[in-house]
Structures are given as C-alpha cells and as structure tokens.
PDB file of N, CA and C in Angstrom:
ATOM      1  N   UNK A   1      25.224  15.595   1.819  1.00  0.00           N
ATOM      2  CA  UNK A   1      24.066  16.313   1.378  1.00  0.00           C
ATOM      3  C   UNK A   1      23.525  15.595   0.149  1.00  0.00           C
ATOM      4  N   UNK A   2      22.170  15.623   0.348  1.00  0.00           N
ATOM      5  CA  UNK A   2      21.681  14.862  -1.140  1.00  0.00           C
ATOM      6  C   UNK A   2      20.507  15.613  -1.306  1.00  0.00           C
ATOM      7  N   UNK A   3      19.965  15.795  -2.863  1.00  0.00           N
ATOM      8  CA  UNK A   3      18.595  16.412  -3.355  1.00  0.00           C
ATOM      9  C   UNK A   3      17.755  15.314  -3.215  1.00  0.00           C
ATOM     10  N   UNK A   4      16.313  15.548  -3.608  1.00  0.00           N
ATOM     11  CA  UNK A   4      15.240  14.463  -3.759  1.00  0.00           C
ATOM     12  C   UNK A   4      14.594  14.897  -4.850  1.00  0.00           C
ATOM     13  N   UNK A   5      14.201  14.166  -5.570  1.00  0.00           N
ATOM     14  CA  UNK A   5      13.255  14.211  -6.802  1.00  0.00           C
ATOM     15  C   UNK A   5      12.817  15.342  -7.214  1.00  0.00           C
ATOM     16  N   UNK A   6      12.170  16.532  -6.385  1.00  0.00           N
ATOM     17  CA  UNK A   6      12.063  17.615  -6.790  1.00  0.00           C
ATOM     18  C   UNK A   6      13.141  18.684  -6.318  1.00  0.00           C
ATOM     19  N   UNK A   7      14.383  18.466  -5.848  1.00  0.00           N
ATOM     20  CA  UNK A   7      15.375  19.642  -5.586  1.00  0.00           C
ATOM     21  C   UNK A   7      15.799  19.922  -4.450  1.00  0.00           C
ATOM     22  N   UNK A   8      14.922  19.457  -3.720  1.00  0.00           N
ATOM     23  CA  UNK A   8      14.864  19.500  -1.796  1.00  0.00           C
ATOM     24  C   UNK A   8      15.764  18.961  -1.643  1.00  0.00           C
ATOM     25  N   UNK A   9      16.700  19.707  -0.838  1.00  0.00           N
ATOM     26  CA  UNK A   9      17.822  19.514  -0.477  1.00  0.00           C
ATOM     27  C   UNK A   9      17.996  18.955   1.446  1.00  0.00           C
ATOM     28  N   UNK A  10      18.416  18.082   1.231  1.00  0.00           N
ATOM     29  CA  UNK A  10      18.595  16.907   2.779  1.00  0.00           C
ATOM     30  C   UNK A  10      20.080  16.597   3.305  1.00  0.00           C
ATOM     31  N   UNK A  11      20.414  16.798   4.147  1.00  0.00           N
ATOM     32  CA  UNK A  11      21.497  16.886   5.286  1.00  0.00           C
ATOM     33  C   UNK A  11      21.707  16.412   5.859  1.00  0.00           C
ATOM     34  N   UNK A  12      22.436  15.310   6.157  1.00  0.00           N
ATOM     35  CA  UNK A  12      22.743  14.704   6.940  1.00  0.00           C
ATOM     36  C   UNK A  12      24.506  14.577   8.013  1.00  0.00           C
ATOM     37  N   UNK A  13      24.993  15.129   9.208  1.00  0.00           N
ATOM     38  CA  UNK A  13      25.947  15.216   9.558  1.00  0.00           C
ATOM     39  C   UNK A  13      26.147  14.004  10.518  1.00  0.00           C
ATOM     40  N   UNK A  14      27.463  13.743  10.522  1.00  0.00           N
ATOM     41  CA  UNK A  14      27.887  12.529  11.392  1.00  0.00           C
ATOM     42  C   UNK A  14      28.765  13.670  12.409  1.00  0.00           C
ATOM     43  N   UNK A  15      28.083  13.253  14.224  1.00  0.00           N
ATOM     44  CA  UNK A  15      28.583  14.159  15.011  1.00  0.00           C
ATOM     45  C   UNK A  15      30.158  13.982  15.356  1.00  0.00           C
ATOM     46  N   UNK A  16      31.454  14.181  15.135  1.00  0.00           N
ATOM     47  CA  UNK A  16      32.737  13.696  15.380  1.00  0.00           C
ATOM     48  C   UNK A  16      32.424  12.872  16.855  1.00  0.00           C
ATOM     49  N   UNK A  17      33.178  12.588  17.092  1.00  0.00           N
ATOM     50  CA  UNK A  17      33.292  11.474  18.517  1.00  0.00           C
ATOM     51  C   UNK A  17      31.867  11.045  19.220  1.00  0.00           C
ATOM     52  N   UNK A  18      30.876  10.652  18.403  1.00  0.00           N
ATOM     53  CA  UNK A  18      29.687  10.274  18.843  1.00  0.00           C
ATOM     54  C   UNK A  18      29.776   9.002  17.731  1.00  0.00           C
ATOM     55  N   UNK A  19      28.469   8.260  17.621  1.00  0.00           N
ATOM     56  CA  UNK A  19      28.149   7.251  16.960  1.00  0.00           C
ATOM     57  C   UNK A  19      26.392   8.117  16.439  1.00  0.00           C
ATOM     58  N   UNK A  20      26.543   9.682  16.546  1.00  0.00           N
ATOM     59  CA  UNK A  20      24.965  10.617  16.432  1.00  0.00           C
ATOM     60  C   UNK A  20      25.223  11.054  15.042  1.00  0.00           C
ATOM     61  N   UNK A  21      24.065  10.746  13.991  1.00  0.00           N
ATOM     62  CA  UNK A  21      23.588  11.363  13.374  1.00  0.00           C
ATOM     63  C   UNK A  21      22.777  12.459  12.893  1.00  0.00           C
ATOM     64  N   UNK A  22      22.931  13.575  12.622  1.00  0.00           N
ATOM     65  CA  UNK A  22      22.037  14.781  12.836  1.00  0.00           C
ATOM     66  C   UNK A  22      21.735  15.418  11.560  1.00  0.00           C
ATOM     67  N   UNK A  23      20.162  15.289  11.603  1.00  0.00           N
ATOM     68  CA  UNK A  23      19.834  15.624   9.874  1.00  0.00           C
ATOM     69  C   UNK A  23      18.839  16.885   9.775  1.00  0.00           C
ATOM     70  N   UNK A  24      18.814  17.594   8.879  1.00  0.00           N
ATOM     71  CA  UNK A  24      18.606  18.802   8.502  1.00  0.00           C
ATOM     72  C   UNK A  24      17.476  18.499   7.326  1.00  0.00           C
ATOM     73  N   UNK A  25      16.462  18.265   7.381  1.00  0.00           N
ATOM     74  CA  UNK A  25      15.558  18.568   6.049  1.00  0.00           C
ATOM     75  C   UNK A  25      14.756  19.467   5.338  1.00  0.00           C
ATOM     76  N   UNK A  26      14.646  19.636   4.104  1.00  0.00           N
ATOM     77  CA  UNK A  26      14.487  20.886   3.663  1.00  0.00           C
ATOM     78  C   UNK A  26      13.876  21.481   3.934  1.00  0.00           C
ATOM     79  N   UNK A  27      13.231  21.603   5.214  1.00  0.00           N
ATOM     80  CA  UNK A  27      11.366  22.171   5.335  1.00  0.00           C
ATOM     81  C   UNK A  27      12.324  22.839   6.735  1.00  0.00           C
ATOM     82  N   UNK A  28      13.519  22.750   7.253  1.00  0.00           N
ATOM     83  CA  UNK A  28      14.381  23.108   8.237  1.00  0.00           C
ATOM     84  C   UNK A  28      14.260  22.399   9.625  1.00  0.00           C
ATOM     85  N   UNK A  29      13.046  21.182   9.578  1.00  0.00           N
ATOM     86  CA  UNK A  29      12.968  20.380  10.605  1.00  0.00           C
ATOM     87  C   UNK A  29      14.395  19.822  10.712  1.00  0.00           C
ATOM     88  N   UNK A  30      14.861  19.482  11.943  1.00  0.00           N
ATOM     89  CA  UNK A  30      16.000  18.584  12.111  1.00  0.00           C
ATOM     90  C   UNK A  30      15.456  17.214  13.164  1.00  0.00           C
ATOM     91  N   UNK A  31      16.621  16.341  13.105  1.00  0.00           N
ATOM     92  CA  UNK A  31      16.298  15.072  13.687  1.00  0.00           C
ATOM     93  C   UNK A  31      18.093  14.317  14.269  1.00  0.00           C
ATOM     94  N   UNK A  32      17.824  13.785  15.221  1.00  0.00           N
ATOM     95  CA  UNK A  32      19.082  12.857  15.613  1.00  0.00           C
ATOM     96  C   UNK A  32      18.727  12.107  15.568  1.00  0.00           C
ATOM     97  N   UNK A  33      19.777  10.575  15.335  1.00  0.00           N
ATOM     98  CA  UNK A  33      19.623   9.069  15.829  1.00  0.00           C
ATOM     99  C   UNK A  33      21.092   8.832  15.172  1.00  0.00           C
ATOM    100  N   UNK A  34      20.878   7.607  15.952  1.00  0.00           N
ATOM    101  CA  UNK A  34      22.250   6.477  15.960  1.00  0.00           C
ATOM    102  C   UNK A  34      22.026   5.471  14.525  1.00  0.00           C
ATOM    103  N   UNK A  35      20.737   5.514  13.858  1.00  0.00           N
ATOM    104  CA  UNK A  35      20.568   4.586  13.240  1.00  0.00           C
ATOM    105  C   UNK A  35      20.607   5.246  11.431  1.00  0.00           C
ATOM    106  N   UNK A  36      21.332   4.995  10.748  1.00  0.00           N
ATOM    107  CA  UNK A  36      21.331   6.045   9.301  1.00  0.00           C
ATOM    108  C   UNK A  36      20.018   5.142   8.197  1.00  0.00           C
ATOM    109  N   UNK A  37      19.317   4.209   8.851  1.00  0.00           N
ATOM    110  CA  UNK A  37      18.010   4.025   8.056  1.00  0.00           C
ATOM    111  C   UNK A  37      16.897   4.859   8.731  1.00  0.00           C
ATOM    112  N   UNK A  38      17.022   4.836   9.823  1.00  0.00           N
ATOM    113  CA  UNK A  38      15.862   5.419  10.461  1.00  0.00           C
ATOM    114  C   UNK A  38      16.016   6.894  10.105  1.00  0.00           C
ATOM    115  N   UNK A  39      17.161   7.163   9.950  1.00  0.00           N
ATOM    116  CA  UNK A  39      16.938   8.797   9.542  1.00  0.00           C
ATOM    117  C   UNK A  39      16.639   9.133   8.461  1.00  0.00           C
ATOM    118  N   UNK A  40      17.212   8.174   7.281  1.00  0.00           N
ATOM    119  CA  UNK A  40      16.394   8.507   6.133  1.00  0.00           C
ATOM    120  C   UNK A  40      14.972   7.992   6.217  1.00  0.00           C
ATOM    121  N   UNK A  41      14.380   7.414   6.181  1.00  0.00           N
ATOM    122  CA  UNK A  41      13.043   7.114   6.798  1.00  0.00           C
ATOM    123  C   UNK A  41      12.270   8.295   7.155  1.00  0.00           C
ATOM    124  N   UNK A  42      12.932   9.083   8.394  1.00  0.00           N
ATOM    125  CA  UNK A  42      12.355  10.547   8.889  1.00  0.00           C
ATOM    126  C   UNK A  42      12.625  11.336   8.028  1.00  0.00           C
ATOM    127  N   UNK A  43      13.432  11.365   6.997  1.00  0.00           N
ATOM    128  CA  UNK A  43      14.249  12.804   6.086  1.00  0.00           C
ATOM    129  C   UNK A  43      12.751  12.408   4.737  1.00  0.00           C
ATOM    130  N   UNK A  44      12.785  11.227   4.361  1.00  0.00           N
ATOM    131  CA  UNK A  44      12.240  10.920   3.438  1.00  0.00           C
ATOM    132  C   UNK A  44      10.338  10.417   3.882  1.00  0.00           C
ATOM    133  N   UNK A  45       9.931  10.227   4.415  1.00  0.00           N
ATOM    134  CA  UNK A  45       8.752  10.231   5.460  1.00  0.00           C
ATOM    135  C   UNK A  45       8.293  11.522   5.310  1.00  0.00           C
ATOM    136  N   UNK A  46       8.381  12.852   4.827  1.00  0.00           N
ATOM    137  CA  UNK A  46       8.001  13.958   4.780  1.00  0.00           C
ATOM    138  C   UNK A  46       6.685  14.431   3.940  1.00  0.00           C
ATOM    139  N   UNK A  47       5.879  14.670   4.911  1.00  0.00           N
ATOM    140  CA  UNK A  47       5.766  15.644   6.035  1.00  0.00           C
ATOM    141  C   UNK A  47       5.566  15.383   7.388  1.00  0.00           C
ATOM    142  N   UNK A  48       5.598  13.539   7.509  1.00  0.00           N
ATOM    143  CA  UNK A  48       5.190  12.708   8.630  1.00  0.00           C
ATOM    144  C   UNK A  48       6.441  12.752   9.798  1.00  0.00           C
ATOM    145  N   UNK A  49       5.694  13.814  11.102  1.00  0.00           N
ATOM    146  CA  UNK A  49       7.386  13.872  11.908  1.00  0.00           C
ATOM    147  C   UNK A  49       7.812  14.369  11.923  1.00  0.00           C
ATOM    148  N   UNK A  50       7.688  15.699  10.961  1.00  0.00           N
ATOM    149  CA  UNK A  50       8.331  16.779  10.916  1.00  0.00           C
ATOM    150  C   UNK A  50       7.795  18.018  11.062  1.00  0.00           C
ATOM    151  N   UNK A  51       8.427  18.966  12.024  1.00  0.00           N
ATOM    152  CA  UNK A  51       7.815  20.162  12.885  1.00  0.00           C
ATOM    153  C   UNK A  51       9.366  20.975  12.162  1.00  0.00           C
ATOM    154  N   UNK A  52       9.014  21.978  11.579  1.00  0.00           N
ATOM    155  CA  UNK A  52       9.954  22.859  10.900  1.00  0.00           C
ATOM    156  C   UNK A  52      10.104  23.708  12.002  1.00  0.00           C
ATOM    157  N   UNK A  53      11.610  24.544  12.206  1.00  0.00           N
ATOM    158  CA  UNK A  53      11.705  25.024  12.952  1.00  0.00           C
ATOM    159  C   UNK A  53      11.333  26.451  13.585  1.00  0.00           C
ATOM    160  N   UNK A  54      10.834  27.019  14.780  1.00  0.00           N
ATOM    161  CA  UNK A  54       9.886  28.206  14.636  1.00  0.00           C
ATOM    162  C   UNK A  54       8.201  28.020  14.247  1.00  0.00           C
ATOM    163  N   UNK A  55       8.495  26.668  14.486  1.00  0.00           N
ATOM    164  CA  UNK A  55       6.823  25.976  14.488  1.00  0.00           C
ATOM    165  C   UNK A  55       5.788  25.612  15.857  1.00  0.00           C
ATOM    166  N   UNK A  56       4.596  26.291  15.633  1.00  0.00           N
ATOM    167  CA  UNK A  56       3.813  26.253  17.230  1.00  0.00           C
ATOM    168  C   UNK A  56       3.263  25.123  17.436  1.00  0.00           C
ATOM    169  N   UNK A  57       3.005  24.776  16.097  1.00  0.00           N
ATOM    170  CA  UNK A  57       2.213  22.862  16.155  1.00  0.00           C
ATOM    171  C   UNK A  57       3.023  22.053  16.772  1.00  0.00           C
TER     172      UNK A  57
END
C-alpha cells in the first residue's frame, strides 16, 4: 500500500500462485496486469482509465 502526494491511498496485491497483479485505487477503481509499471502508470494516470466502482460511464 502506498499514499500519493495528497493522501490517496493505492493498493496494490500480488495474486499468490499467479504472476497477476491487482490494484485498488483510491477513487475504488481496480485494475489487473502482469506488468508492475503498467500498473502504476494506471494507479498514477488518474483519472485517465479509471471507472470507480458502481459507475454507469
């Protein structure tokens, strides 16, 4: 887990017996990939990509 500049708190889990990353960002959008730049990229890329969850857009 790590904050960002203003407090927003970002998540990132490594799935046990996968090579999957699964991230949680503060707005409650989540994201998978295999790749741990590309996910910060999407975690940090915000608001670009990200559909919070319980969202109709």
């Amino acid at each position: 887990m790590s904050t960002g500049p203003t407090g927003e708190i970002y998540r990132i889990d490594w799935l046990p017996g996968t090579d999957v990353l699964h991230g949680t960002c503060h707005c409650g959008a989540e994201h998978t990939s295999q790749d741990p730049i590309e996910m910060w990229e999407w975690m940090l890329g915000h608001p670009e990509g990200h559909q919070p969850r319980g969202s109709d857009s």
